[in-house]
N, C-alpha and C. Protein backbone atom coordinates (compact mmCIF):
# COMPACT_ATOMS: atom_id res chain seq x y z
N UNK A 1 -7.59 33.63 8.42
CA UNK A 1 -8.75 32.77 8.27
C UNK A 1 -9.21 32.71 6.81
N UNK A 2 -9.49 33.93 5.81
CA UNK A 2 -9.71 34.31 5.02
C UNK A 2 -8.75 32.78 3.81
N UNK A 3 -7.58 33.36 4.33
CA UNK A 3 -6.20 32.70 3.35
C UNK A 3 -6.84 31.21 3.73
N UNK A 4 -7.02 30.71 4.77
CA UNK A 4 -7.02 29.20 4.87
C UNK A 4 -8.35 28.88 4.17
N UNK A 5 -9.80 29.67 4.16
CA UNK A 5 -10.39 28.90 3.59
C UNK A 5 -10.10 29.22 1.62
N UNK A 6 -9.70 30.50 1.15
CA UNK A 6 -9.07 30.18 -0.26
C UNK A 6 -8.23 28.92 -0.04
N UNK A 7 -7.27 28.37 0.27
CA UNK A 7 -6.34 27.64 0.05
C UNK A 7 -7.45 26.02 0.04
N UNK A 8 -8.38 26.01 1.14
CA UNK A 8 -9.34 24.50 1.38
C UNK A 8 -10.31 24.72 0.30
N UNK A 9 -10.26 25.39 -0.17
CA UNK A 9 -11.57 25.59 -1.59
C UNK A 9 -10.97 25.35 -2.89
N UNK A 10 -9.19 25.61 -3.05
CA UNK A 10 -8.28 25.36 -4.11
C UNK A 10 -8.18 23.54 -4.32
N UNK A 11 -7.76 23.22 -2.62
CA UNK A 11 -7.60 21.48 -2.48
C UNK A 11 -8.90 21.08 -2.93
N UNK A 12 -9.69 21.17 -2.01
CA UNK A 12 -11.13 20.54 -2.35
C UNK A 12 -11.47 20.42 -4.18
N UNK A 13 -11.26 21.56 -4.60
CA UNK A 13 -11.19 21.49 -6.11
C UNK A 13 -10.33 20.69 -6.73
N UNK A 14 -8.97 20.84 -6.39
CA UNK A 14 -7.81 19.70 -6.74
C UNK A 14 -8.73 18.43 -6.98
N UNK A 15 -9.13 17.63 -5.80
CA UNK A 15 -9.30 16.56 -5.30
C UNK A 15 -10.72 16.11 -5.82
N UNK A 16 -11.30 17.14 -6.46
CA UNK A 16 -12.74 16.57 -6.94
C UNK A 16 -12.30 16.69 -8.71
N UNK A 17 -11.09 17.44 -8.76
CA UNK A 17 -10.73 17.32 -10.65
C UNK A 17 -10.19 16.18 -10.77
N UNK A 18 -9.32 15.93 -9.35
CA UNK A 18 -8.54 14.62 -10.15
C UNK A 18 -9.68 13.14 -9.65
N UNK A 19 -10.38 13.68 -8.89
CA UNK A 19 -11.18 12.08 -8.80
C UNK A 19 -12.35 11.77 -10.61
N UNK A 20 -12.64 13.15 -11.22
CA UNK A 20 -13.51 13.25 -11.98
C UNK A 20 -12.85 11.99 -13.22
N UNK A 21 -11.07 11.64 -13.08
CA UNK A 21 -10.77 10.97 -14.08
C UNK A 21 -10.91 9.40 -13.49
N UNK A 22 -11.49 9.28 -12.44
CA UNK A 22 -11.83 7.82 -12.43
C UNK A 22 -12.50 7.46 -13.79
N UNK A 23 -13.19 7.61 -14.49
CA UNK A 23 -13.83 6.91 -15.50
C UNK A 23 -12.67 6.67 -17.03
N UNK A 24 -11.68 7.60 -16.82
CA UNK A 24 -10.27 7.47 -17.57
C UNK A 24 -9.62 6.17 -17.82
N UNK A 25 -9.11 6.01 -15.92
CA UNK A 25 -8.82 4.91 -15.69
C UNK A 25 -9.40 3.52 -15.72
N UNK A 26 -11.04 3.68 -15.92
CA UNK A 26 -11.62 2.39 -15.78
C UNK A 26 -12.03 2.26 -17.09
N UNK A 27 -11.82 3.07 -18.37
CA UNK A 27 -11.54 2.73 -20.02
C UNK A 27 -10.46 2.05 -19.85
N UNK A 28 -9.34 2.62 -19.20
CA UNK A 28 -8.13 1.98 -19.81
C UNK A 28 -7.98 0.90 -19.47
N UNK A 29 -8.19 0.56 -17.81
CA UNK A 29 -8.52 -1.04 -17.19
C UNK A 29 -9.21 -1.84 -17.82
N UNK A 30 -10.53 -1.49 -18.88
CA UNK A 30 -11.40 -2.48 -19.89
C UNK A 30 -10.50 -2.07 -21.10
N UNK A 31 -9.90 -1.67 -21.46
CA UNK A 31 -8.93 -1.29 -22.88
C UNK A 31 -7.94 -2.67 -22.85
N UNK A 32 -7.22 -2.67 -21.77
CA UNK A 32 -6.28 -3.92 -21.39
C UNK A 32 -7.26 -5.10 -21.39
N UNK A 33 -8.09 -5.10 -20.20
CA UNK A 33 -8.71 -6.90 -20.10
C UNK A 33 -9.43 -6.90 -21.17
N UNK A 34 -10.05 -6.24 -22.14
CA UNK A 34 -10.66 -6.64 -23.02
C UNK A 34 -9.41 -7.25 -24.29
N UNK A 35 -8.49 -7.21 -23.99
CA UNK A 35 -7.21 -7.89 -25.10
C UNK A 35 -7.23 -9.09 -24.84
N UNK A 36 -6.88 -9.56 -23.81
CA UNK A 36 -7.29 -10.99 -24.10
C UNK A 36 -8.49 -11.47 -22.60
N UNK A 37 -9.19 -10.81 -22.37
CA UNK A 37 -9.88 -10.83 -21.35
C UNK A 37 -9.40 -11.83 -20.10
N UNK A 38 -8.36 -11.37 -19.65
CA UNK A 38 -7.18 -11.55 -18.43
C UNK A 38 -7.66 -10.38 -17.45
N UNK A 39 -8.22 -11.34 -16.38
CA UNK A 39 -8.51 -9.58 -15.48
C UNK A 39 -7.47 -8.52 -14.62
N UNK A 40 -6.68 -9.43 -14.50
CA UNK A 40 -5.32 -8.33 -13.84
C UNK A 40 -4.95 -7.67 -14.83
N UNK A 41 -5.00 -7.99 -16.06
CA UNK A 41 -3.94 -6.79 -17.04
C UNK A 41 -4.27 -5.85 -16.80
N UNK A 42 -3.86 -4.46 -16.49
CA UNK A 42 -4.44 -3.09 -16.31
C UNK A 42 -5.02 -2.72 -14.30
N UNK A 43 -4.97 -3.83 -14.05
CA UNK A 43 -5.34 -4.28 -12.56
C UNK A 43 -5.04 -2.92 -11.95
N UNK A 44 -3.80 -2.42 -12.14
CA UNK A 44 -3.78 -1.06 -11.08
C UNK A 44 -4.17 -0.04 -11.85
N UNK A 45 -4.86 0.44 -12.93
CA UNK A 45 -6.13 1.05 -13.36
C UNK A 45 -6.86 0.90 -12.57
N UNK A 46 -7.54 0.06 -12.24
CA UNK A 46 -9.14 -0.66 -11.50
C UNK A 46 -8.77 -0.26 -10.01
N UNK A 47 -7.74 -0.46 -9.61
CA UNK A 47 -7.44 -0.24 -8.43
C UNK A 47 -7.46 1.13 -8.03
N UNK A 48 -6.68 1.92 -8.87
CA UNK A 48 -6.66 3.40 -8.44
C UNK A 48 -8.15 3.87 -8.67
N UNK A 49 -8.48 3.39 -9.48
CA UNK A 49 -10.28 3.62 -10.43
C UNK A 49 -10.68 3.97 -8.40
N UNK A 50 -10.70 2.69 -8.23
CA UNK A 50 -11.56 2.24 -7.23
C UNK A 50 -11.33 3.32 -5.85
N UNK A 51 -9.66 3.64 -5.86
CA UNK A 51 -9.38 4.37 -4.50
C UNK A 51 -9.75 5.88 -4.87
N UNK A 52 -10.08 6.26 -6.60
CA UNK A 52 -10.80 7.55 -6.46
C UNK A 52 -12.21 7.49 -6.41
N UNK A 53 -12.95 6.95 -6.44
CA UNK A 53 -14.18 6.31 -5.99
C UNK A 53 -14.45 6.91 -4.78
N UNK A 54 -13.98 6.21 -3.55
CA UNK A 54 -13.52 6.34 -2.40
C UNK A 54 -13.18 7.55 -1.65
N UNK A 55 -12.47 8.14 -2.73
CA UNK A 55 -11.39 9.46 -2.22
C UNK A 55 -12.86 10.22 -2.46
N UNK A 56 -13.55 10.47 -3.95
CA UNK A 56 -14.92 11.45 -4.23
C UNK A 56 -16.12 11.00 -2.75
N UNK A 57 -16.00 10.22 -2.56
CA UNK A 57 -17.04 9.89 -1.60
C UNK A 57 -16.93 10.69 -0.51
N UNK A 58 -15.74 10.58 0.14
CA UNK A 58 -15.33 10.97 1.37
C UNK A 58 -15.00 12.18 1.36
N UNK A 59 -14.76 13.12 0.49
CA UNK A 59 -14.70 14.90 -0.13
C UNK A 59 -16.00 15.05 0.30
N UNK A 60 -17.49 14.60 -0.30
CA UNK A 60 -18.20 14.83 -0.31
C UNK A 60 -18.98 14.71 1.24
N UNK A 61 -18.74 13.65 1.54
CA UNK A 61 -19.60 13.42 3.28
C UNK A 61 -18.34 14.06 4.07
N UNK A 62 -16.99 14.63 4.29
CA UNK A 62 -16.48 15.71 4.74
C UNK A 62 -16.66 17.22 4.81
N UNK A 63 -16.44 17.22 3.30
CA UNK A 63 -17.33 18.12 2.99
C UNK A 63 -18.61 19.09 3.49
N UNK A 64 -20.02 18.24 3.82
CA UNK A 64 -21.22 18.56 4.65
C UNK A 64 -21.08 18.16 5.68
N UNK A 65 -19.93 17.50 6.28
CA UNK A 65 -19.95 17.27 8.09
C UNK A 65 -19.03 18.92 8.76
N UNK A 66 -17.97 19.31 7.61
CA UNK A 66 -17.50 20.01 8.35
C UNK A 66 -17.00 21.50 7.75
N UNK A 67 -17.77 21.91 6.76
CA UNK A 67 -17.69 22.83 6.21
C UNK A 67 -18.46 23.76 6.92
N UNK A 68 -18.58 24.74 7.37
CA UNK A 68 -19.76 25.97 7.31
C UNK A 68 -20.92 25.73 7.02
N UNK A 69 -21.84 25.42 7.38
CA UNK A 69 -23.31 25.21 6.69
C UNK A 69 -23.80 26.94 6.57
N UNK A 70 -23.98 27.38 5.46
CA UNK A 70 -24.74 28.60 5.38
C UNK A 70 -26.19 29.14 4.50
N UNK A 71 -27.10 29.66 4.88
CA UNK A 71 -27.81 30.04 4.58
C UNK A 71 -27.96 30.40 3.31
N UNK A 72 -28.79 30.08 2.21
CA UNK A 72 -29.21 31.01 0.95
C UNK A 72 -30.32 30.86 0.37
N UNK A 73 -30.65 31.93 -0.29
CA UNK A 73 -31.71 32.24 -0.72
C UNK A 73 -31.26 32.50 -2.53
N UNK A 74 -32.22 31.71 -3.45
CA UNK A 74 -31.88 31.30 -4.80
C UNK A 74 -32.65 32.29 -5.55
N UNK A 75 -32.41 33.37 -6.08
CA UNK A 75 -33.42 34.23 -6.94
C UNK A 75 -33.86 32.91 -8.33
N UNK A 76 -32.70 32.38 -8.98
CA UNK A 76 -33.02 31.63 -9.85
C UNK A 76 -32.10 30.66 -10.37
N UNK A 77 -32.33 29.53 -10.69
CA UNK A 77 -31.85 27.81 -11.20
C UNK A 77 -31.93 27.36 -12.57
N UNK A 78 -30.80 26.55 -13.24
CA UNK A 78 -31.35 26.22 -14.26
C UNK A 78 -30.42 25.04 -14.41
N UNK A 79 -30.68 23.72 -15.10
CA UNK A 79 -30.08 22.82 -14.78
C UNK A 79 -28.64 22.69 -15.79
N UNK A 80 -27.44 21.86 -15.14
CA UNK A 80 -26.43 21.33 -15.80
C UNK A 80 -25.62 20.60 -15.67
N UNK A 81 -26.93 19.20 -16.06
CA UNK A 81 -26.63 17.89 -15.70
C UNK A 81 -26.05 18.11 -17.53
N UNK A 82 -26.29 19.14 -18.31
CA UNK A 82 -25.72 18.38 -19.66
C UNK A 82 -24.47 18.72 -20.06
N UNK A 83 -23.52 18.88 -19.41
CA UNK A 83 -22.27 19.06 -19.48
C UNK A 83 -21.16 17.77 -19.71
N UNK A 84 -22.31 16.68 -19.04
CA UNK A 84 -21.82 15.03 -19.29
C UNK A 84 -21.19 14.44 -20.73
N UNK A 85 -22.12 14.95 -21.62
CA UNK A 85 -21.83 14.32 -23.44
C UNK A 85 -20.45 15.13 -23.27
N UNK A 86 -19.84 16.20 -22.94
CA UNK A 86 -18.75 16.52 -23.95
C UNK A 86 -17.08 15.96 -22.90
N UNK A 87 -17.90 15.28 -21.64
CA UNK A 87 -16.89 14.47 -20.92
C UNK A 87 -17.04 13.09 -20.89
N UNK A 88 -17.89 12.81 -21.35
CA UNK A 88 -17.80 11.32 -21.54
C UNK A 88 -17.43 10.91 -22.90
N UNK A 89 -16.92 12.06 -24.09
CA UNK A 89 -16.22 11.97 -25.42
C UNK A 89 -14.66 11.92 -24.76
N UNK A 90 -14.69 12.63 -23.78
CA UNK A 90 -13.12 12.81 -23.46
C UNK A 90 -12.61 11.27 -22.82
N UNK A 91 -13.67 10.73 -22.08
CA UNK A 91 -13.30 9.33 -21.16
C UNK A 91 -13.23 8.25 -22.32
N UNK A 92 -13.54 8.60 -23.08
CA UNK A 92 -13.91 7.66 -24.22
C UNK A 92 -12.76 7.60 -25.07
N UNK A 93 -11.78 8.96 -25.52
CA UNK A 93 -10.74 9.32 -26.08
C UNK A 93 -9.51 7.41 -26.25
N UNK A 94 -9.06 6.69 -25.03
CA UNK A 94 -8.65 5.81 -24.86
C UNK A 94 -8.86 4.58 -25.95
N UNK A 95 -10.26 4.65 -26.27
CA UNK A 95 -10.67 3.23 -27.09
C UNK A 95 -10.94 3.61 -28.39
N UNK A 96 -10.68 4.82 -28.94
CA UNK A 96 -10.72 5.64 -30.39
C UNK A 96 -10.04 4.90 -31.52
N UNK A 97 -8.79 4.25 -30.93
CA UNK A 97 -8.13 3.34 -31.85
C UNK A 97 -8.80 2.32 -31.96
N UNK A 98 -9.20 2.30 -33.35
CA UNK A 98 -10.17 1.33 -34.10
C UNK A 98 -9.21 -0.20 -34.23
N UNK A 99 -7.94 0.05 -34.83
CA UNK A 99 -7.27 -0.92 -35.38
C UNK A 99 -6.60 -2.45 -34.02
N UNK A 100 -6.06 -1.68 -33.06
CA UNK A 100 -5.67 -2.27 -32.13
C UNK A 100 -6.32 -2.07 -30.79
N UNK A 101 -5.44 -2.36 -29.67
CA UNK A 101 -6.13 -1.96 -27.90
C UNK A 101 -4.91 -1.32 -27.69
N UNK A 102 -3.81 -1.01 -28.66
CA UNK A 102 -2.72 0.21 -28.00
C UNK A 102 -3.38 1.50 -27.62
N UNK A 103 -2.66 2.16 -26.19
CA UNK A 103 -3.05 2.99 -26.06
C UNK A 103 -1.46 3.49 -26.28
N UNK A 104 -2.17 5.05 -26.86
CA UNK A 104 -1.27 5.96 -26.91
C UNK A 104 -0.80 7.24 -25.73
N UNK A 105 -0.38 6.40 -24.48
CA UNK A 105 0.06 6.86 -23.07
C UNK A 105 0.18 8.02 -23.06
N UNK A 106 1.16 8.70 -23.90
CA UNK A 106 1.50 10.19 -24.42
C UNK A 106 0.81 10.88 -24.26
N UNK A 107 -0.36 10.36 -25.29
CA UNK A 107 -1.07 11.64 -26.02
C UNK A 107 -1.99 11.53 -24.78
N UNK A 108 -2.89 10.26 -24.26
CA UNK A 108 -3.40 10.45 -23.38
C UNK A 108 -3.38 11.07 -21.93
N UNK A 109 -1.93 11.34 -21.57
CA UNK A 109 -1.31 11.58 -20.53
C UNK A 109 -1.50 13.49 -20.72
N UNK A 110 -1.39 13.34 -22.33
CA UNK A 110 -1.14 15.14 -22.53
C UNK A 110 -3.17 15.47 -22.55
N UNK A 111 -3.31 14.89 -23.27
CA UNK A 111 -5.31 15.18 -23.12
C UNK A 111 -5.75 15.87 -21.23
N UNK A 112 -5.32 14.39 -20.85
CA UNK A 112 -5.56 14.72 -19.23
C UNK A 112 -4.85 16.03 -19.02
N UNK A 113 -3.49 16.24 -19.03
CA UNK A 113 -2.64 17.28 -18.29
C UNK A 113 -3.71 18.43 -19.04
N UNK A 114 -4.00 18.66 -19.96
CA UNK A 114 -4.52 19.91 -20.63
C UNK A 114 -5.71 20.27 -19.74
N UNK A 115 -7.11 18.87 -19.93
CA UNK A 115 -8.42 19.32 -18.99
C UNK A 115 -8.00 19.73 -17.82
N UNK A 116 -7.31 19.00 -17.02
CA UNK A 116 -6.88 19.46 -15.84
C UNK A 116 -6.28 20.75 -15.85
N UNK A 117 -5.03 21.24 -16.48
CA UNK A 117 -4.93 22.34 -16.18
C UNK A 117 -6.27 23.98 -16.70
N UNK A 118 -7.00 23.30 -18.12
CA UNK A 118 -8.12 24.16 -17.96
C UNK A 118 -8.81 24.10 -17.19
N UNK A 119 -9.75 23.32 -16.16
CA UNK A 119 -10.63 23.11 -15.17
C UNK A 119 -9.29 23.84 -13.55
N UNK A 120 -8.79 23.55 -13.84
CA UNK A 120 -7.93 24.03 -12.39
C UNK A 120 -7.26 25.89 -12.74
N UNK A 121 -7.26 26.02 -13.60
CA UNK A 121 -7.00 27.78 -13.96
C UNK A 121 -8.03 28.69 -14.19
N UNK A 122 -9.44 27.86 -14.23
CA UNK A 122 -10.26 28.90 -14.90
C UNK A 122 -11.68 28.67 -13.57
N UNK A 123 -11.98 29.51 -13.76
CA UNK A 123 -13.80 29.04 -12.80
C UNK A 123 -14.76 28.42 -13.33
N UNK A 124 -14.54 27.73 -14.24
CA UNK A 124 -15.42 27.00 -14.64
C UNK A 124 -15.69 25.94 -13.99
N UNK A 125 -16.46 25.07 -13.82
CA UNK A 125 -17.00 23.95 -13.01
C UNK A 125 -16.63 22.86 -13.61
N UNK A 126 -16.46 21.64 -13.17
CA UNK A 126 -15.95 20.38 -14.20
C UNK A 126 -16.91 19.51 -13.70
N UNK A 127 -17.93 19.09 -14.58
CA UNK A 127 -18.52 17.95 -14.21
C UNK A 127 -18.05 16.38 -13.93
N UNK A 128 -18.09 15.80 -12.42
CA UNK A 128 -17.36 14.98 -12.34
C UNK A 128 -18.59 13.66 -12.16
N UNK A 129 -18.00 12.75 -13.14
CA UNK A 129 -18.93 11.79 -13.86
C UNK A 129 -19.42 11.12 -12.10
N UNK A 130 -18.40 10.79 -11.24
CA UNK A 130 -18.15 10.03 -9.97
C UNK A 130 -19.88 11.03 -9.50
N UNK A 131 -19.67 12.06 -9.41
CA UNK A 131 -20.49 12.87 -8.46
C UNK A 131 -22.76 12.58 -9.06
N UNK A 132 -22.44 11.85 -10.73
CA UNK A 132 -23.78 11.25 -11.05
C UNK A 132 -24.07 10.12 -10.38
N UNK A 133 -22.82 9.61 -10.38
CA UNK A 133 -22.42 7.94 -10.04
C UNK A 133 -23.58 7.80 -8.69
N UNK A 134 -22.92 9.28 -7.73
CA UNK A 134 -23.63 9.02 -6.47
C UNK A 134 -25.13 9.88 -6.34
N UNK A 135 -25.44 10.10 -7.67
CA UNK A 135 -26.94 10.29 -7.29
C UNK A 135 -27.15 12.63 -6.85
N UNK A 136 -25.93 12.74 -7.50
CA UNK A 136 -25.88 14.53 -7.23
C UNK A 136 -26.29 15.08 -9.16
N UNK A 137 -26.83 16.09 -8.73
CA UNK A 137 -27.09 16.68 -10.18
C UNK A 137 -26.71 18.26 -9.71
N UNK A 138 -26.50 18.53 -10.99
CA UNK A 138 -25.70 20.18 -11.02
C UNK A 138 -26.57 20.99 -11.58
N UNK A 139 -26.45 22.35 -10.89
CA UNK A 139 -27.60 23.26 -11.00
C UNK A 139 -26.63 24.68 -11.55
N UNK A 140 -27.12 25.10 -12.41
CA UNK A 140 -26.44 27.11 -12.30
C UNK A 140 -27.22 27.52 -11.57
N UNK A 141 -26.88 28.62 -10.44
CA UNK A 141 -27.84 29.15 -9.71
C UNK A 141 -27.28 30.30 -9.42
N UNK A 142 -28.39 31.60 -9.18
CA UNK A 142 -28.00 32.99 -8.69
C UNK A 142 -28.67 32.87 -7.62
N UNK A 143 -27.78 33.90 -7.07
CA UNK A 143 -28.23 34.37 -5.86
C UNK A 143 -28.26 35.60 -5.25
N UNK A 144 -29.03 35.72 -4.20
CA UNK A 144 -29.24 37.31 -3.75
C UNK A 144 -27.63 38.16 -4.09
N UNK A 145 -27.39 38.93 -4.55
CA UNK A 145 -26.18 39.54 -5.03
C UNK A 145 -26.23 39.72 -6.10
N UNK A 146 -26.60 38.42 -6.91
CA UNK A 146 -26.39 38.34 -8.63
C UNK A 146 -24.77 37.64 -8.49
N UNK A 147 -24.71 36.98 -7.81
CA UNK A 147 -23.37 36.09 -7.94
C UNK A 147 -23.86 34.41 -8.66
N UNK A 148 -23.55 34.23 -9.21
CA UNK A 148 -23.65 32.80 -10.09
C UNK A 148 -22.84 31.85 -9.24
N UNK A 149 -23.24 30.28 -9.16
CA UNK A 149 -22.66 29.47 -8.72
C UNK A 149 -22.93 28.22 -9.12
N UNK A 150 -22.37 27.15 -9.24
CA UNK A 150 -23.05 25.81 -9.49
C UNK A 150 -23.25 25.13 -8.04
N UNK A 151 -24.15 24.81 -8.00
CA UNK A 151 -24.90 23.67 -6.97
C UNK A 151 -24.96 22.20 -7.45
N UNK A 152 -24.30 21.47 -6.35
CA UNK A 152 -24.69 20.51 -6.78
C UNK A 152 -25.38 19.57 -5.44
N UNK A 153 -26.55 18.92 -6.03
CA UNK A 153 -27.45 18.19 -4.91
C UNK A 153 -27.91 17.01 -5.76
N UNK A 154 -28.75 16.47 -4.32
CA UNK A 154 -29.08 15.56 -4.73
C UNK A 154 -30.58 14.87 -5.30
N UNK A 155 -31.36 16.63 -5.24
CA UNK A 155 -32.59 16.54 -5.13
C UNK A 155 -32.97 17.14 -6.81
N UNK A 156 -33.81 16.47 -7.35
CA UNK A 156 -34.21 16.85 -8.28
C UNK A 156 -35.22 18.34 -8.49
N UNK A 157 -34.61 19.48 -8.99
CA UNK A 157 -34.91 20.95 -8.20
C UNK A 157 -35.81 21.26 -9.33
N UNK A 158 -37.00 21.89 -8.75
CA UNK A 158 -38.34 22.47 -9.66
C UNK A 158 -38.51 24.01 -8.52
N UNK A 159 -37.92 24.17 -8.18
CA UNK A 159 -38.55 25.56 -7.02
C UNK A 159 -37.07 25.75 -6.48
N UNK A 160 -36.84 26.86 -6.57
CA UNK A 160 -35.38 27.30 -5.84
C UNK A 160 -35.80 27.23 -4.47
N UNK A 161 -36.80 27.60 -3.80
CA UNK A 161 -36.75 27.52 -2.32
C UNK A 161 -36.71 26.18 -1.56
N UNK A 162 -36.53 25.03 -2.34
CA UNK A 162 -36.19 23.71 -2.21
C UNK A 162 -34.60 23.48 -1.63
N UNK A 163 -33.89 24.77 -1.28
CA UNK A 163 -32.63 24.65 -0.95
C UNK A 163 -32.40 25.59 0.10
N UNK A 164 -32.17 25.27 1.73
CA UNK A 164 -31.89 26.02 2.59
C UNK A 164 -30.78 26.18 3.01
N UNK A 165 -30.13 25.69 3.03
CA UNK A 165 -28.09 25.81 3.49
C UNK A 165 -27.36 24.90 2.49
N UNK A 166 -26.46 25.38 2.34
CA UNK A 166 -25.27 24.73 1.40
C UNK A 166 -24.11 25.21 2.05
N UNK A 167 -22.58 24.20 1.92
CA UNK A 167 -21.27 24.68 2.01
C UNK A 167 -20.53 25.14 0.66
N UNK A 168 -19.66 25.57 1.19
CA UNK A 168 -19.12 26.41 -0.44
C UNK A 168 -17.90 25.73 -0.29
N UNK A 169 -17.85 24.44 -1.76
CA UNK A 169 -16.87 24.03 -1.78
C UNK A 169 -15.74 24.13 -2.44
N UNK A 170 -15.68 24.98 -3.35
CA UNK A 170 -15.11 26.27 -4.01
C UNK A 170 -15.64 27.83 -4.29
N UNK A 171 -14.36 28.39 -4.54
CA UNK A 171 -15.35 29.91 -5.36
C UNK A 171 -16.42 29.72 -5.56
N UNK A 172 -16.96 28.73 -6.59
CA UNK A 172 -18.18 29.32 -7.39
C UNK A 172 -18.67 27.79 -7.63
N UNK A 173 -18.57 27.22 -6.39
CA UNK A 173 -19.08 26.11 -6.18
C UNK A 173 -20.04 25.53 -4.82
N UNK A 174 -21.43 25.47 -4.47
CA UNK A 174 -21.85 24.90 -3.70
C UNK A 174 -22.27 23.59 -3.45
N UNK A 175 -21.99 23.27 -2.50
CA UNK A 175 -22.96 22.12 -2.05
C UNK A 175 -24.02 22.05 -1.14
N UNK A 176 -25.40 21.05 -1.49
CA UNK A 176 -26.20 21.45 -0.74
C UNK A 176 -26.15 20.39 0.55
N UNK A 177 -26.51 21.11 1.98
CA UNK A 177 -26.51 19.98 2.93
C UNK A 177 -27.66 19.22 3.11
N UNK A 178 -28.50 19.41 2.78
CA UNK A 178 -29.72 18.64 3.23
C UNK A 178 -30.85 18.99 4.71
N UNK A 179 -30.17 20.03 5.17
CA UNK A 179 -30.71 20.13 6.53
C UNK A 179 -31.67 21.30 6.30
């Protein structure tokens, strides 16, 4: 039991790193139509854009339908919604070339492979732009133990006791349910 939920806390993470590069893909989809403003050029950019959209949505309302709902109690909160500026330099990386709308596939392909493999090797949390999109903000929070975790909800938090159950959608990741 133990092994299966490590292994659904590894996916779940997978699946919320790689949806976090929707905003990647939807530079590079305006990188193309903005060349000669043709809207299919880049079209399956926009498209995949769109089916990780979709894919973050449905992590998330899965997620609180069928995870564990468990109990906690927050000794203390502090917010980290500002983790955004140093990923929205990275989404931005695509349109850097001043001179032309070439993108440099490569290098961009190697940028991505790198965040990804730092956010997927380490416990750090990756702020995923999709998860503002829908109205969630990220919290550091301790808890009875002295274990650290990020929370992320949807409620704008002034009082830790503003949070009664969350699922744990990684290690050192919660979500709050609302109930």
């Amino acid at each position: 039991m133990e092994k299966d939920k490590k292994m659904l806390n590894k996916v779940t993470k997978l699946f919320l790193v790689s949806t976090s590069f929707a905003p990647v893909l939807l530079t590079l989809w305006f990188s193309k139509f903005s060349k000669n403003w043709y809207f299919i050029d880049g079209l399956w950019y926009l498209i995949i854009t769109a089916v990780l959209i979709l894919f973050c949505f449905l992590i998330l309302k899965s997620s609180e339908e069928y995870l564990e709902k468990l109990p906690i109690k927050i000794k203390s909160l502090s917010t980290s919604d500002k983790e955004i500026i140093a990923f929205i330099i990275v989404y931005l990386l695509p349109l850097i070339n001043k001179y032309s709308f070439q993108i440099n596939s490569k290098l961009l392909i190697f940028i991505i492979a790198l965040l990804f493999i730092s956010v997927w090797t380490t416990n750090s949390y990756h702020f995923n732009p999709l998860l503002g999109l829908f109205g969630y903000h990220f919290y550091e929070v301790t808890i009875e133990g002295d274990i650290t975790y990020i929370l992320i909800t949807r409620k704008n938090l002034v009082n830790s006791k503003q949070i009664k159950t969350v699922v744990q959608i990684s290690d050192y990741m919660l979500l709050e349910t609302g109930d």
